[in-house]
C-alpha atoms as a PDB file:
ATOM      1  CA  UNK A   1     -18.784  10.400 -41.927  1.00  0.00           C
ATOM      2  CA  UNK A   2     -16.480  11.760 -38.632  1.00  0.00           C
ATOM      3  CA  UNK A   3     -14.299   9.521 -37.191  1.00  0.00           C
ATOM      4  CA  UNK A   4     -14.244   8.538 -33.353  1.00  0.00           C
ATOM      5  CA  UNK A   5     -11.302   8.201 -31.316  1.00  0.00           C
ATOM      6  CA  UNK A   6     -10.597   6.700 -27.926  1.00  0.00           C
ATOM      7  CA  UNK A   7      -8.699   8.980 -25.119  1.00  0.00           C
ATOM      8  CA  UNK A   8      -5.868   7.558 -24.276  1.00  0.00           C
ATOM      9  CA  UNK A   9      -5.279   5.991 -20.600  1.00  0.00           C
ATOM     10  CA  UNK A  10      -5.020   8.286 -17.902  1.00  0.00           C
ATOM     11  CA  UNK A  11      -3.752   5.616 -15.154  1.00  0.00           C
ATOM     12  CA  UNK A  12      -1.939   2.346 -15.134  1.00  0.00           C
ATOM     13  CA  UNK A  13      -3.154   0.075 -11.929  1.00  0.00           C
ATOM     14  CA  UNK A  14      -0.275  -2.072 -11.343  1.00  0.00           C
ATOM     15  CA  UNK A  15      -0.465  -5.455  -9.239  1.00  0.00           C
ATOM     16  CA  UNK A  16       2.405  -7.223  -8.229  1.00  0.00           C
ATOM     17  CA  UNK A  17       1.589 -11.106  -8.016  1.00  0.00           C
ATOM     18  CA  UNK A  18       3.430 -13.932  -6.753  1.00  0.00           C
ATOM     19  CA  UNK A  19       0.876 -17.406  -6.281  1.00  0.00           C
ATOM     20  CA  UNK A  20      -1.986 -15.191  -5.944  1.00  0.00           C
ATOM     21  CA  UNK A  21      -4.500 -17.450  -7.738  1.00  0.00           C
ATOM     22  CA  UNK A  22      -6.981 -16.938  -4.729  1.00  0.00           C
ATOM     23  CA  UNK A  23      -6.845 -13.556  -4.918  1.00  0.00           C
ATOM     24  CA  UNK A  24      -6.498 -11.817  -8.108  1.00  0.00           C
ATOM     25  CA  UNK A  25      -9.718 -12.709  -9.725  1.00  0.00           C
ATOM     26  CA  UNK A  26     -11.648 -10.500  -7.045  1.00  0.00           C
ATOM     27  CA  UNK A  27      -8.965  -8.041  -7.359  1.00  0.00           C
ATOM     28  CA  UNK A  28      -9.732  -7.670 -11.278  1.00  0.00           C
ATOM     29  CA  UNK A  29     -13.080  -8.001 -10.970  1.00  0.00           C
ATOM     30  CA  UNK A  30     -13.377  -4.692  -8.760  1.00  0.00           C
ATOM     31  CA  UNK A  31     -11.307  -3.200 -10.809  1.00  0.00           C
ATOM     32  CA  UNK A  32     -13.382  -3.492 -13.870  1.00  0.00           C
ATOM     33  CA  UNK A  33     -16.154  -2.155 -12.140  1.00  0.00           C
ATOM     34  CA  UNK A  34     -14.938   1.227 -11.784  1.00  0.00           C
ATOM     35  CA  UNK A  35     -17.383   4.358 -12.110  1.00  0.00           C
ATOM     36  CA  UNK A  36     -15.138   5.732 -14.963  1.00  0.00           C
ATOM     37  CA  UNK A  37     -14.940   4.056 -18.748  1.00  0.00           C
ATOM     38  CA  UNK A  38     -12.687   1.103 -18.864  1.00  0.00           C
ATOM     39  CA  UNK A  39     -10.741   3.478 -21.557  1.00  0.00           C
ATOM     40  CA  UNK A  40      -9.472   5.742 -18.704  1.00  0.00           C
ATOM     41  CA  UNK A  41      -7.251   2.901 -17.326  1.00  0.00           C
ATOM     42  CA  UNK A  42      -4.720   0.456 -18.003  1.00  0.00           C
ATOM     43  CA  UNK A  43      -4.137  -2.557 -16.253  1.00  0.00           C
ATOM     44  CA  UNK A  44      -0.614  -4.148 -15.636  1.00  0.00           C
ATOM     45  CA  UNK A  45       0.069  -7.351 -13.700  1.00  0.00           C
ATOM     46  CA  UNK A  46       4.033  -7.653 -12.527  1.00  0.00           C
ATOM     47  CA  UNK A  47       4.271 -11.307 -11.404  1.00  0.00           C
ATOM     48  CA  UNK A  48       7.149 -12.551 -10.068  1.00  0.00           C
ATOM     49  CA  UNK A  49       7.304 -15.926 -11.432  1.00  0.00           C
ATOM     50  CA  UNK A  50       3.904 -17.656  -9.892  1.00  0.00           C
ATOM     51  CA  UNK A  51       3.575 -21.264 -10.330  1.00  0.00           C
ATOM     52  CA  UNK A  52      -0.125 -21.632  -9.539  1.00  0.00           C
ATOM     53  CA  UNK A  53      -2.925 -20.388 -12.312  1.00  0.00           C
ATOM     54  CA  UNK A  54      -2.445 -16.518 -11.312  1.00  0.00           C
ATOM     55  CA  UNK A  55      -1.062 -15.486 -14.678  1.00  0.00           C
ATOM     56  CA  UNK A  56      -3.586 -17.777 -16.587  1.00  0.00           C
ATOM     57  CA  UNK A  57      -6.647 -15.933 -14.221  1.00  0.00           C
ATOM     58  CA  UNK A  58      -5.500 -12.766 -15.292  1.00  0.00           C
ATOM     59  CA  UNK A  59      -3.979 -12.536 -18.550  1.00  0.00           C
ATOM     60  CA  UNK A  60      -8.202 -12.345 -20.289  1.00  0.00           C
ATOM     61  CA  UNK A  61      -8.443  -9.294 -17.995  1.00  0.00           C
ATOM     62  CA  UNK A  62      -5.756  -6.973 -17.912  1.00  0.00           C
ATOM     63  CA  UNK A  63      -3.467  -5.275 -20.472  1.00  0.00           C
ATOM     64  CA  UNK A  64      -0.319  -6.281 -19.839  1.00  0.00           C
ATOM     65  CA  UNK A  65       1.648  -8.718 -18.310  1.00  0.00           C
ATOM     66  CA  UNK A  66       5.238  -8.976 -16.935  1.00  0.00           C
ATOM     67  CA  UNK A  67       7.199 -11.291 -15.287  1.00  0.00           C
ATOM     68  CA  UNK A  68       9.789  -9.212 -12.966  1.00  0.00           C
ATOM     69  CA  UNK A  69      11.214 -10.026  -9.408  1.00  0.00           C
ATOM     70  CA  UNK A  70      12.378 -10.248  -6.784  1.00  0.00           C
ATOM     71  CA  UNK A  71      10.798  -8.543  -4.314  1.00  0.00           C
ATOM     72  CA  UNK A  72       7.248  -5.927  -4.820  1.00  0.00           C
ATOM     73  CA  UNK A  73       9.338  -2.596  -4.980  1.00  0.00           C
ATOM     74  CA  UNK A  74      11.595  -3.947  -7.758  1.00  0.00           C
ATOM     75  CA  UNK A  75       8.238  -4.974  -9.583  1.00  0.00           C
ATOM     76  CA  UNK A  76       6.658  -1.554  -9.032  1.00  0.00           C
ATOM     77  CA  UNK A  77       9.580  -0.169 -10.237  1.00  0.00           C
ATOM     78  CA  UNK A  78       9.434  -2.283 -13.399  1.00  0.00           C
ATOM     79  CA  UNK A  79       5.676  -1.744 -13.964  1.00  0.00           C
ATOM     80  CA  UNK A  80       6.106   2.226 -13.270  1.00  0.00           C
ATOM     81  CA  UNK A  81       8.823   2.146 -16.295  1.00  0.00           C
ATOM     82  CA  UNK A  82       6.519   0.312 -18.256  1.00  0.00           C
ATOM     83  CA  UNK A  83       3.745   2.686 -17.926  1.00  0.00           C
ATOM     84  CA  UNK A  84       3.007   5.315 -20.337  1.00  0.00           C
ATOM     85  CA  UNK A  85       0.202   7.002 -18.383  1.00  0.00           C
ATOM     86  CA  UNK A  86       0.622  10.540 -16.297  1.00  0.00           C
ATOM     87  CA  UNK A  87      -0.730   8.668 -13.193  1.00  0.00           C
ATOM     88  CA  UNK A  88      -0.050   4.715 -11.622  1.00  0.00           C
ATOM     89  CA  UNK A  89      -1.567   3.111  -8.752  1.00  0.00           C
ATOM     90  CA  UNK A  90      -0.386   0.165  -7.386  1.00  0.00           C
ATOM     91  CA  UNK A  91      -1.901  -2.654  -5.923  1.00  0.00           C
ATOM     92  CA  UNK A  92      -1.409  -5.963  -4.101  1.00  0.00           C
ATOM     93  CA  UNK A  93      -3.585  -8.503  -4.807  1.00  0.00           C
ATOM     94  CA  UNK A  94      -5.509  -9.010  -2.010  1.00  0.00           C
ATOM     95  CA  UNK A  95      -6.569  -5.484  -2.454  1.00  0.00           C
ATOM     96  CA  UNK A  96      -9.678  -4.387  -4.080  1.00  0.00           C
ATOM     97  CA  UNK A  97     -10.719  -0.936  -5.211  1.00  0.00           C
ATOM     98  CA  UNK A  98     -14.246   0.427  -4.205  1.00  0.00           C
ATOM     99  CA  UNK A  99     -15.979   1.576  -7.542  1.00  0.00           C
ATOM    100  CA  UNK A 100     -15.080   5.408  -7.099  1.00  0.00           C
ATOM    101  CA  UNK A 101     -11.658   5.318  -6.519  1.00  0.00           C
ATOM    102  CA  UNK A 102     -10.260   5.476  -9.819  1.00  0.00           C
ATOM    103  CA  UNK A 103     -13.386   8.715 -10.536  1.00  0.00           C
ATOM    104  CA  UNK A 104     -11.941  10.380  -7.190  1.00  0.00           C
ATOM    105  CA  UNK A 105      -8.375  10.059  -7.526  1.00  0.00           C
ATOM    106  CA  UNK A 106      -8.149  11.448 -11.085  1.00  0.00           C
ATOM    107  CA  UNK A 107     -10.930  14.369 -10.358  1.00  0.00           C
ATOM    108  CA  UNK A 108      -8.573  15.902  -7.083  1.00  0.00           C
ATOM    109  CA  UNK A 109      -5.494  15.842  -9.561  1.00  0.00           C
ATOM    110  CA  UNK A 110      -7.376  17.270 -11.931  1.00  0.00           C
ATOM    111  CA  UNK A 111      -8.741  19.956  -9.776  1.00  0.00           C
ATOM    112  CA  UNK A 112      -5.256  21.098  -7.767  1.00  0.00           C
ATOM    113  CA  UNK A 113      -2.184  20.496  -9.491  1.00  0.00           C
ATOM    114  CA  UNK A 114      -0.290  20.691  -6.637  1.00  0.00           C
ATOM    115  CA  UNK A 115      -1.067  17.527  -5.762  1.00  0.00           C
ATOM    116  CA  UNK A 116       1.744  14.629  -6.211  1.00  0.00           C
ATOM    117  CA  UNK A 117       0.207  11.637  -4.708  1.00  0.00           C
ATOM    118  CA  UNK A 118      -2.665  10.305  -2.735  1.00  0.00           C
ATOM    119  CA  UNK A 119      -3.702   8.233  -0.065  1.00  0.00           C
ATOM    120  CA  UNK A 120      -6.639   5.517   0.308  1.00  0.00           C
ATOM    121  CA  UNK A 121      -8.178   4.682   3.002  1.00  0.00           C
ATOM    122  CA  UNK A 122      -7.753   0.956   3.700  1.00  0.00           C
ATOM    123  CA  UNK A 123     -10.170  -1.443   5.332  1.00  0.00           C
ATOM    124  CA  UNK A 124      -9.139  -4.731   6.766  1.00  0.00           C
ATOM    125  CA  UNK A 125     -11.795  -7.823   5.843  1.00  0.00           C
ATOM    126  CA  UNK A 126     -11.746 -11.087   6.568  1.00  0.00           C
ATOM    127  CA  UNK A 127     -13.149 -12.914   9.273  1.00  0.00           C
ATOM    128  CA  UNK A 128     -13.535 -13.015  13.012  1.00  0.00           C
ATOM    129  CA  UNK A 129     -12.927 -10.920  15.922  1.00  0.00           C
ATOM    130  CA  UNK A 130      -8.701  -9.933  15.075  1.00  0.00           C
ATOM    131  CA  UNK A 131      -9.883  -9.101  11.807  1.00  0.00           C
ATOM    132  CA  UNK A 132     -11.993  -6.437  13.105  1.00  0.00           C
ATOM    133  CA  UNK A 133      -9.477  -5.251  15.608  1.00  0.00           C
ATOM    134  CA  UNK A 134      -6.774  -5.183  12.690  1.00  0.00           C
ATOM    135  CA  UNK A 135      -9.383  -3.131  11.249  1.00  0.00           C
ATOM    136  CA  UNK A 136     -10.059  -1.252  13.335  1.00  0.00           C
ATOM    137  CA  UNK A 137      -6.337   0.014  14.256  1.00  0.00           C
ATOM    138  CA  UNK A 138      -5.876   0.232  10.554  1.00  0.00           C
ATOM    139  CA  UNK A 139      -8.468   3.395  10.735  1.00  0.00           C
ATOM    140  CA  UNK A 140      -6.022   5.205  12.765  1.00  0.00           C
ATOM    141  CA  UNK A 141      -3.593   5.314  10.017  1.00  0.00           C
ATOM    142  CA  UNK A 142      -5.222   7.243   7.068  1.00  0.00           C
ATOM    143  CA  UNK A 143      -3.033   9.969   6.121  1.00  0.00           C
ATOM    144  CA  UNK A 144      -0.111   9.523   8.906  1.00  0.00           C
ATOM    145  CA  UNK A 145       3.521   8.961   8.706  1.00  0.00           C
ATOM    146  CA  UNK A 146       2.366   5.837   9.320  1.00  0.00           C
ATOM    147  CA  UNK A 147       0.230   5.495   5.953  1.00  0.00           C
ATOM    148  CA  UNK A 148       1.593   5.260   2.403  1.00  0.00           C
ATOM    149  CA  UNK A 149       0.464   7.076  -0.687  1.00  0.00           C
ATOM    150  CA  UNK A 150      -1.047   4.710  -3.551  1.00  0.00           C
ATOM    151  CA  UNK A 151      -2.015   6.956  -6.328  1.00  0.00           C
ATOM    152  CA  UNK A 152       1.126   9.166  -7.574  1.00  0.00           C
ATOM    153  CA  UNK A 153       1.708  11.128 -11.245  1.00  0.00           C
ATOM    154  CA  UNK A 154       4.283   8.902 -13.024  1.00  0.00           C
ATOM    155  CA  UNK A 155       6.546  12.186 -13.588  1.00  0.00           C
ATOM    156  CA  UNK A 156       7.205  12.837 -10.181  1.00  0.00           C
ATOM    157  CA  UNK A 157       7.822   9.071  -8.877  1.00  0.00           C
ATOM    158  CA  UNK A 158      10.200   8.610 -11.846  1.00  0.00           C
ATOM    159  CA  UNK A 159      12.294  11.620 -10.302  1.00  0.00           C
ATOM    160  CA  UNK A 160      12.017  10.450  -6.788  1.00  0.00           C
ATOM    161  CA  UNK A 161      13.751   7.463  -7.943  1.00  0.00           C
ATOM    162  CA  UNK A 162      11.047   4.969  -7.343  1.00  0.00           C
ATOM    163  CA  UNK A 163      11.208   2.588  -4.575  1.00  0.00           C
ATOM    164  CA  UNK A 164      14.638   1.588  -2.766  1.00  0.00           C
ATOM    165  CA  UNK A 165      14.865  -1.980  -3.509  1.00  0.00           C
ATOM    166  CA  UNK A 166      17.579  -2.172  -0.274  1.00  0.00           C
ATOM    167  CA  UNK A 167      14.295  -1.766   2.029  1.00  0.00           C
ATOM    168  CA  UNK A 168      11.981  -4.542   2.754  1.00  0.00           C
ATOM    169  CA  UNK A 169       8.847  -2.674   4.727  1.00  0.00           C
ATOM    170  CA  UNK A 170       9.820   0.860   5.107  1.00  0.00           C
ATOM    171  CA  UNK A 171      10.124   1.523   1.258  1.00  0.00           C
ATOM    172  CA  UNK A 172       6.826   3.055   1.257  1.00  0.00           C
ATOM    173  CA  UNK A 173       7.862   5.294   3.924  1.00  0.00           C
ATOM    174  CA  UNK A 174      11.338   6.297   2.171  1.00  0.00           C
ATOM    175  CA  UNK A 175       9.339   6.570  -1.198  1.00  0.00           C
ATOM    176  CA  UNK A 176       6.716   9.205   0.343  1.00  0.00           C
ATOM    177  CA  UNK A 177       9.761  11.372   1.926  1.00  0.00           C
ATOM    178  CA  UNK A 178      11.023  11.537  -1.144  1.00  0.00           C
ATOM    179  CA  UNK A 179       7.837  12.890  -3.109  1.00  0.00           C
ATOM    180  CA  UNK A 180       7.240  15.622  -0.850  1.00  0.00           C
ATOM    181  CA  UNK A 181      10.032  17.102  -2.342  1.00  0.00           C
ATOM    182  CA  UNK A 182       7.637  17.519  -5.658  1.00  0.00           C
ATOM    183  CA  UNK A 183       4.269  18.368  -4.298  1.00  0.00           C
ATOM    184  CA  UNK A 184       0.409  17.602  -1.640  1.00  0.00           C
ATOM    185  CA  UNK A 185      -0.054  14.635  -0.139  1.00  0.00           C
ATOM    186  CA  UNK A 186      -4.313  14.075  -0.032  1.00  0.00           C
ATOM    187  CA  UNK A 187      -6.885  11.651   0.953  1.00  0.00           C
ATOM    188  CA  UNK A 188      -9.565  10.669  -1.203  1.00  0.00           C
ATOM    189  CA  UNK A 189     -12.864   9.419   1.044  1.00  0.00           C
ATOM    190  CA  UNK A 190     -13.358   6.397  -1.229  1.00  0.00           C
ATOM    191  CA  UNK A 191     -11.712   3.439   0.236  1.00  0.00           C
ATOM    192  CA  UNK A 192      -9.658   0.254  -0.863  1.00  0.00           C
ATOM    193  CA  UNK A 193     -10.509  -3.175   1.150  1.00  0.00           C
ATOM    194  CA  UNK A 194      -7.312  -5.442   1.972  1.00  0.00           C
ATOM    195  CA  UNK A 195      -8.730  -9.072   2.542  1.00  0.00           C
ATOM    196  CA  UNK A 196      -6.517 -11.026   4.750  1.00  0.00           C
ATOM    197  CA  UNK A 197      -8.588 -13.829   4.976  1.00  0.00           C
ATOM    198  CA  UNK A 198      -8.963 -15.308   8.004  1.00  0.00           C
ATOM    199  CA  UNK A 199      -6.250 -14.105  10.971  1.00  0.00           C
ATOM    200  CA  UNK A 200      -3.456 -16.319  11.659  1.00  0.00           C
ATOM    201  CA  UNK A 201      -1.009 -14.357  14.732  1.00  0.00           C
ATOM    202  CA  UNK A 202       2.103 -16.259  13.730  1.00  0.00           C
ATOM    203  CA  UNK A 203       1.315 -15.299  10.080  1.00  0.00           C
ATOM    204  CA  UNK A 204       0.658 -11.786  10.986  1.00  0.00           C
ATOM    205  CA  UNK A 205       3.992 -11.796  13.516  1.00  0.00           C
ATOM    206  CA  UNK A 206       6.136 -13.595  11.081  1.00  0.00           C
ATOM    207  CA  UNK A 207       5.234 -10.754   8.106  1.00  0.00           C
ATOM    208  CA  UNK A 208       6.007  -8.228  11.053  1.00  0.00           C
ATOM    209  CA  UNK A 209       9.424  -9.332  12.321  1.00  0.00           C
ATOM    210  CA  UNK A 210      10.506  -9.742   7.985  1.00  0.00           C
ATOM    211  CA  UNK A 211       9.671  -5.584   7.542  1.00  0.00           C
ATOM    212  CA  UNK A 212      11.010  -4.940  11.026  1.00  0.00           C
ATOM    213  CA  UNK A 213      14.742  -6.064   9.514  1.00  0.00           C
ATOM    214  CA  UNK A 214      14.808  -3.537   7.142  1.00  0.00           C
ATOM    215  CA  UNK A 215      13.913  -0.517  10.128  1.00  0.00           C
ATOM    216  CA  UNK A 216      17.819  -0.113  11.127  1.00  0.00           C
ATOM    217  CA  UNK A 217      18.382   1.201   7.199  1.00  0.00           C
ATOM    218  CA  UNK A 218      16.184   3.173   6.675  1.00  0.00           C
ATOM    219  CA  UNK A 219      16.798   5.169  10.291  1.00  0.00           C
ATOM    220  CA  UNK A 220      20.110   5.708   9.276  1.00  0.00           C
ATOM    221  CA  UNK A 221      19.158   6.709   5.690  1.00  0.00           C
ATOM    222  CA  UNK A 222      17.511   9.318   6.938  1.00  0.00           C
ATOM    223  CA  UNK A 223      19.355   9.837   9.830  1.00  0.00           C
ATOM    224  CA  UNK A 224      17.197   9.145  12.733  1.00  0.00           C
ATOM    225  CA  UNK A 225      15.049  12.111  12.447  1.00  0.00           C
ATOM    226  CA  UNK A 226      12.156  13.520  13.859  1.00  0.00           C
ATOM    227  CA  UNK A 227       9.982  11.824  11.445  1.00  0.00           C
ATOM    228  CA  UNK A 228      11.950   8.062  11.481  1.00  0.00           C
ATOM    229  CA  UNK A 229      11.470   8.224  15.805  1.00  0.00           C
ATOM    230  CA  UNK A 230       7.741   9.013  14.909  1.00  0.00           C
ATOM    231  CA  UNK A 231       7.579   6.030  12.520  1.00  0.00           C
ATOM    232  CA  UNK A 232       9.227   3.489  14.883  1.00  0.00           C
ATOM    233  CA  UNK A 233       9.134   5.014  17.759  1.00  0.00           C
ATOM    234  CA  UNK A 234       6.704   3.493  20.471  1.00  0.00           C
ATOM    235  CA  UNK A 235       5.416   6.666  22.046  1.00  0.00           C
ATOM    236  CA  UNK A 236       3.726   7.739  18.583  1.00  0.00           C
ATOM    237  CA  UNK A 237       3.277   3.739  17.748  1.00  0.00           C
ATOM    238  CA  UNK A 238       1.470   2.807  21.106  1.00  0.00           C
ATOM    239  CA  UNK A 239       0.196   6.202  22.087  1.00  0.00           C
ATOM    240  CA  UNK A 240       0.142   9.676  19.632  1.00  0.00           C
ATOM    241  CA  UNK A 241      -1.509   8.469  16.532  1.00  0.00           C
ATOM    242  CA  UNK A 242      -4.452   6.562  18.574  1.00  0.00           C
ATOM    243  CA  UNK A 243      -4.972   9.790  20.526  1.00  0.00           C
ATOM    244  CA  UNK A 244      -4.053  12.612  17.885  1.00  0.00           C
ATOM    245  CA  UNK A 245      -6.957  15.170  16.336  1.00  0.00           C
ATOM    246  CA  UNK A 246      -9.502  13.647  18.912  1.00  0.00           C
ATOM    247  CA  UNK A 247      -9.077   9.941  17.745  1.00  0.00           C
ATOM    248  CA  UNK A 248      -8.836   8.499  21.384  1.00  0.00           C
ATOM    249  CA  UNK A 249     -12.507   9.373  21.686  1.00  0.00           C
ATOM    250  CA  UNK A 250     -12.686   5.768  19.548  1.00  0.00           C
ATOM    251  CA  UNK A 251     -10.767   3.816  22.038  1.00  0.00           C
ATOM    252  CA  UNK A 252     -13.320   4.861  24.704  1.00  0.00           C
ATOM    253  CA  UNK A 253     -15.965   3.224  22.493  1.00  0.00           C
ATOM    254  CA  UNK A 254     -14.976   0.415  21.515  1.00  0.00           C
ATOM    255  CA  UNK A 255     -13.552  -0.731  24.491  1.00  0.00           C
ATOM    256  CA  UNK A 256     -13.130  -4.527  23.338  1.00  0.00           C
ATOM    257  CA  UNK A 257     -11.439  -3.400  19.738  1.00  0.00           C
ATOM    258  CA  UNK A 258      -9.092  -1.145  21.876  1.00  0.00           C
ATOM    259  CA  UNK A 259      -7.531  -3.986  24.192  1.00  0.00           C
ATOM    260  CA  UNK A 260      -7.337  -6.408  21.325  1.00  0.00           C
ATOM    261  CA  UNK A 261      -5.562  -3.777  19.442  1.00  0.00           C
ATOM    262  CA  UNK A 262      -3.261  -3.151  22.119  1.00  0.00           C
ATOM    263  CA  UNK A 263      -2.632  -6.563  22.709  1.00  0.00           C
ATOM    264  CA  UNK A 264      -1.681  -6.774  18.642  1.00  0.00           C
ATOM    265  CA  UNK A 265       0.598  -3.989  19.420  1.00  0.00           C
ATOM    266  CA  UNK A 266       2.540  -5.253  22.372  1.00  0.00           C
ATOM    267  CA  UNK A 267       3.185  -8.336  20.601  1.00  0.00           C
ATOM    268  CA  UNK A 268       4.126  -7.041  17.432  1.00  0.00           C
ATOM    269  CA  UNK A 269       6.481  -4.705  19.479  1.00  0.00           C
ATOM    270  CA  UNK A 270       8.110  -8.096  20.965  1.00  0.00           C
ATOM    271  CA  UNK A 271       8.709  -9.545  17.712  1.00  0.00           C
ATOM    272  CA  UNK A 272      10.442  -6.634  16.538  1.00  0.00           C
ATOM    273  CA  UNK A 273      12.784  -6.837  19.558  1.00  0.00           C
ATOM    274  CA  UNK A 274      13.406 -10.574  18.735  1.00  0.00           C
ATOM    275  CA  UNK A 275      14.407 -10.037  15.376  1.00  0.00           C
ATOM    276  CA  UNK A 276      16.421  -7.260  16.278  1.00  0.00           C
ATOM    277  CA  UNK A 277      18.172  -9.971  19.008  1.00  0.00           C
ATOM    278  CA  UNK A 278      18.373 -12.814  16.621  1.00  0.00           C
ATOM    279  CA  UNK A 279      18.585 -11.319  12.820  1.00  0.00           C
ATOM    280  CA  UNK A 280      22.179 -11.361  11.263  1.00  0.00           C
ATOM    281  CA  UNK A 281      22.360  -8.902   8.000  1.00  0.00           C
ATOM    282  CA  UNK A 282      23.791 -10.420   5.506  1.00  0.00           C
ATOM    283  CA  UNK A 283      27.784  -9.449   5.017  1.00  0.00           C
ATOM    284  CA  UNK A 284      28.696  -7.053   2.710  1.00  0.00           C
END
């Protein structure tokens, strides 16, 4: 009588946790309902130190857990080490996966080797009307300098470097520069949905105005190039990226969405110029 084996997984999912006890159940529970076997992935949970029940939720349904802080790119780094799978994705809790991600992502690396990392699509739930307009300025973004990739092979984000723990915000950004250097960038069609509940503007601001600190270091990391004016700059942040490859047709039909938008964007823009005016980096 033959003996079976299991394939080894081809992908950890990592999520990074701190006091996410509303959140990670759903999280785990689309996860697990992936169109490929439950063999095919690994799931890691990086918490930094939660003191509500979001370990105790999720150590029945994932693989591993760590405890690693202080900040997400320092526990994506740590889960990324841990990994012993040719491909990670990595998650925040209030994420969850539609079921063909996982199928879609591995099939297009497969398929073109070339390929380094990909992108998701992300849709904004929640509920009321900013929820939609966050949503719907969100679907601008897919595959810009504006977008991160999710999905990477383990090899080439190890020789990247991982994240820069010194950035707060733009570490995606930095991360992504640096992986070009090793392959594609593609979009799969299947998207992830980020559920940020139910809008709060000084929430939303406040979050802003803590990324915006870490702008002035990456700029000059990269020395203020073509590609850093793009990312911060308010031309391509207010105008180019609603209006590029025909997009601006969708401002003219949802009128209402656009001007909400807009108004998002003007007042995110002031918050970045007041913690420019009032943030004092720490000394070195």
């Amino acid at each position: 009588m033959g003996t079976s084996s299991v394939s080894p997984p081809r992908v950890t999912v990592i999520i990074t946790t701190r006091n996410e006890e509303r959140n990670i159940p759903a999280c785990l529970h689309a996860l697990l309902a992936q169109t490929v076997p439950r063999s095919a992935y690994a799931i890691m949970l990086v918490d930094n130190n939660s003191t509500d029940l979001t370990v105790e939720l999720a150590r029945p349904l994932v693989d591993a857990v760590f405890t690693h802080g202080p900040e997400r790119s320092a526990q994506r780094n740590f889960g990324v080490a841990h990994a012993t799978t040719p491909f990670v994705l990595y998650l925040d809790a209030d994420m969850r996966l539609s079921p063909s991600v996982l199928e879609e992502c591995l099939r297009l690396m497969d398929n073109d080797h070339t390929l380094v990392a990909l992108f998701i699509p992300e849709k904004v739930i929640g509920s009321g009307f900013w929820i939609a307009v966050r949503n719907f300025e969100r679907s601008f973004y897919d595959a810009t300098v504006i977008d991160a990739v999710r999905f990477i092979r383990r090899d080439a984000f190890l020789a990247a470097g991982g994240f820069d723990t010194s950035l707060c915000g733009p570490e995606d950004w930095d991360l992504d520069r640096r992986l070009a250097a090793y392959g594609r960038f593609a979009l799969i069609s299947a998207p992830l949905y980020h559920d940020e509940g139910a809008f709060s503007f000084r929430r939303y601001l406040r979050k802003k105005a803590y990324y915006a600190r870490s702008f002035d270091a990456y700029a000059r990391k990269w020395n203020n190039d073509a590609t850093v004016r793009k990312q911060l700059g308010a031309w391509y942040r207010f105008a180019g990226v609603f209006f590029e490859h025909g997009k601006w047709r969708r401002l003219l039909r949802h009128p209402l969405l656009a001007s909400g938008m807009y108004l998002l964007r003007f007042l995110v823009g002031c918050s970045f110029l007041w913690s420019k005016l009032t943030y004092t980096s720490p000394k070195e």
